[in-house]
Every structure is written in structure tokens, then in C-alpha cells.
C-alpha atoms as a PDB file:
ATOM      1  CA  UNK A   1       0.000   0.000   0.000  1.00  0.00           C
ATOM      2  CA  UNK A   2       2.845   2.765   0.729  1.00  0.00           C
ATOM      3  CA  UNK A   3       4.401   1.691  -2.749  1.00  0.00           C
ATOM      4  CA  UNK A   4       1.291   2.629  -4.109  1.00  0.00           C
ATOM      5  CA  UNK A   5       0.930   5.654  -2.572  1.00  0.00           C
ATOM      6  CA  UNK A   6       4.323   7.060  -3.261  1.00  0.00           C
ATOM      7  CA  UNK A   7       3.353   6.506  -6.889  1.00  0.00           C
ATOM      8  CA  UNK A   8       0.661   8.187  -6.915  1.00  0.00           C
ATOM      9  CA  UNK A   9       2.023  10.948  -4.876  1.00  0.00           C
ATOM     10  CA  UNK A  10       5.417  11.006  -7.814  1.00  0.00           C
ATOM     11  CA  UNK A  11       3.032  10.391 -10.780  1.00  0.00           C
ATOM     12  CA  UNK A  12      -0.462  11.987  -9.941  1.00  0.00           C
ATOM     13  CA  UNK A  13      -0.698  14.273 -13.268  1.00  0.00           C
ATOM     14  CA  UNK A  14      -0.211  10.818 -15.047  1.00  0.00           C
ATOM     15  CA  UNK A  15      -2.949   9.128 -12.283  1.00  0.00           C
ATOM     16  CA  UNK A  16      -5.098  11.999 -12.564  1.00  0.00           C
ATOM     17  CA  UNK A  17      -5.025  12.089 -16.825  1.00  0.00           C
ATOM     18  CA  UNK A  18      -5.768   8.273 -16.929  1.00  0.00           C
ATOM     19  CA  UNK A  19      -8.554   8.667 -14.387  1.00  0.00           C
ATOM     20  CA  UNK A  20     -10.277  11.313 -16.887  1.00  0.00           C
ATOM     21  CA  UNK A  21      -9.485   9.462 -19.819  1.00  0.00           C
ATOM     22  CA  UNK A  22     -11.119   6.212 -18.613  1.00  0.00           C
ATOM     23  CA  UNK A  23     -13.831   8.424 -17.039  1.00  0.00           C
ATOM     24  CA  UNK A  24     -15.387   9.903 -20.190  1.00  0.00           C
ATOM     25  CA  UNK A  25     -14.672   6.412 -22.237  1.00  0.00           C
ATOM     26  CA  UNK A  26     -17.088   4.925 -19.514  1.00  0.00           C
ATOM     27  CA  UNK A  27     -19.135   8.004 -19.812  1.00  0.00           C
ATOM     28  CA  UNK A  28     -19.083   6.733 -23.656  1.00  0.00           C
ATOM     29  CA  UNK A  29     -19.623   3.507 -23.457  1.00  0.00           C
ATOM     30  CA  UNK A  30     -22.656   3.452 -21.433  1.00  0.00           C
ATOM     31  CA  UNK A  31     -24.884   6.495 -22.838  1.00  0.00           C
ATOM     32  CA  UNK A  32     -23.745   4.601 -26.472  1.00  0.00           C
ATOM     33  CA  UNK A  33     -26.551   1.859 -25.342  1.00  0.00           C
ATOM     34  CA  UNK A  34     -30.043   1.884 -25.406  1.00  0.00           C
ATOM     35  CA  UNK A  35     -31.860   1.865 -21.993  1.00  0.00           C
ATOM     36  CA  UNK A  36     -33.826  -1.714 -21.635  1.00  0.00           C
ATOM     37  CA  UNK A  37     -36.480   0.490 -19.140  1.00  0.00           C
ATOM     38  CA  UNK A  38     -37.768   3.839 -18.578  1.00  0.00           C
ATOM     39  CA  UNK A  39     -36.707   4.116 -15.245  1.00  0.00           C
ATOM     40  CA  UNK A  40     -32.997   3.625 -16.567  1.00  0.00           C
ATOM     41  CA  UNK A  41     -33.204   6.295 -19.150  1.00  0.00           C
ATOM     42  CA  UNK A  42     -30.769   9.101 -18.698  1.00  0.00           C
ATOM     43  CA  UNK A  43     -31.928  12.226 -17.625  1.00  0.00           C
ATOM     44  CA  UNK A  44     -29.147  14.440 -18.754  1.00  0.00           C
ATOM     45  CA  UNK A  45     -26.795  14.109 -21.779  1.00  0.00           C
ATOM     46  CA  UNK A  46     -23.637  13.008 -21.847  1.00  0.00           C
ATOM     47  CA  UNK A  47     -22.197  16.249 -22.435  1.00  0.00           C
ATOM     48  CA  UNK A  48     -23.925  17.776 -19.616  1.00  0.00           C
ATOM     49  CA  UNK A  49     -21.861  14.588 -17.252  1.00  0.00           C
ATOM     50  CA  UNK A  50     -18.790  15.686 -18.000  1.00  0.00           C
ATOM     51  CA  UNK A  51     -19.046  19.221 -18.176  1.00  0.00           C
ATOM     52  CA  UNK A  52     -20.425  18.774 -14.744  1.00  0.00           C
ATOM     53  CA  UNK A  53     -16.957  16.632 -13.946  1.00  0.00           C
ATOM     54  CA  UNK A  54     -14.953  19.128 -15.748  1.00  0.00           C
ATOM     55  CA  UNK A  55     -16.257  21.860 -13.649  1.00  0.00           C
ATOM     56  CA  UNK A  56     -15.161  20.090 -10.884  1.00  0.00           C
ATOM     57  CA  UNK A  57     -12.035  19.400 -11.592  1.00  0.00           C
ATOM     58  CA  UNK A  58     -11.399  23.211 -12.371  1.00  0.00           C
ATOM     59  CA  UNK A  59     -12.491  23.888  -8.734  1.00  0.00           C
ATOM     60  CA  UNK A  60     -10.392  20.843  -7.523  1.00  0.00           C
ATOM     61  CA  UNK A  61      -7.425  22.762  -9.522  1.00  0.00           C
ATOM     62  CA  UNK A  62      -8.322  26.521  -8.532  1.00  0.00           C
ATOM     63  CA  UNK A  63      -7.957  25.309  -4.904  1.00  0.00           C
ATOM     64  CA  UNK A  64      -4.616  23.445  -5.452  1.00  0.00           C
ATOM     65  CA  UNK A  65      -3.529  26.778  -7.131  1.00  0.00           C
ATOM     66  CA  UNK A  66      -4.589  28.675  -4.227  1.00  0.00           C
ATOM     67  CA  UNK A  67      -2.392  26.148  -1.671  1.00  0.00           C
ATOM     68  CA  UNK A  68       0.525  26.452  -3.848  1.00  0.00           C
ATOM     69  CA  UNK A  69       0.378  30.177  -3.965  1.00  0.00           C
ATOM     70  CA  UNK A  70      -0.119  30.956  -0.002  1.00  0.00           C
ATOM     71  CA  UNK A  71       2.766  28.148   0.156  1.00  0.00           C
ATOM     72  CA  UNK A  72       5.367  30.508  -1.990  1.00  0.00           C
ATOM     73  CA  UNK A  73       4.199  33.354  -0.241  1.00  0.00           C
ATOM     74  CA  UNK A  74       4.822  32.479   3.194  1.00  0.00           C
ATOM     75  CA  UNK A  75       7.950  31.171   1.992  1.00  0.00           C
ATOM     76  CA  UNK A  76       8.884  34.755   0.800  1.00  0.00           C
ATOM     77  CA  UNK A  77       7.890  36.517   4.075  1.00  0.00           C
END
């Protein structure tokens, strides 16, 4: 389990792209189907999924840029 942490912790812009990519192919895959049942149907679009994920994954980002930033500038002071 640590060896798998420190590699996510070394490689987590590599983690993090492969999460998305297999993400929207499962996104894909499954609104590609036709729903057997109404109760199954999708209510939104695809598009609408992962422009909900991609907005938060910008907000996941802004905050990470906001650590990083109060990081350097207590460094400075």
C-alpha cells in the first residue's frame, strides 16, 4: 500500500489524466446503449456529465492553485 501511494504521490498528473481518460470512455460507453427500461433512461446528456466533472475538476485545480500560492508566499515573508 505505501508503494502505491508514493506513486501516486510522484506520478499523480499521469494518475489523474488516466482517471479522466477512462472516465469519459465509460461516460461513452454506457450512454452509447439503449436503456432496456424507462426508469434507466438518462436524464441528462452526456455532455452535460462531464461538463459537470470538468467543472469540478477546475475547482479541484483553482484550490490546489490557491495552496501552492499561499505556500510561496509564506515562503517569501
Amino acid at each position: 500500500m505505501k508503494n502505491f501511494k508514493n506513486f501516486i504521490s510522484k506520478h499523480w498528473i499521469g494518475c489523474w489524466i488516466s482517471a479522466s481518460v477512462l472516465f469519459t470512455l465509460i461516460i461513452h460507453f454506457l450512454f452509447s446503449f439503449q436503456a432496456p427500461n424507462d426508469f434507466l433512461t438518462a436524464k441528462w446528456d452526456a455532455g452535460d456529465l462531464l461538463a459537470y466533472a470538468s467543472t469540478v475538476t477546475l475547482g479541484f485545480l483553482a484550490i490546489w492553485q490557491n495552496k501552492k500560492k499561499k505556500m510561496i508566499l509564506l515562503r517569501i515573508d
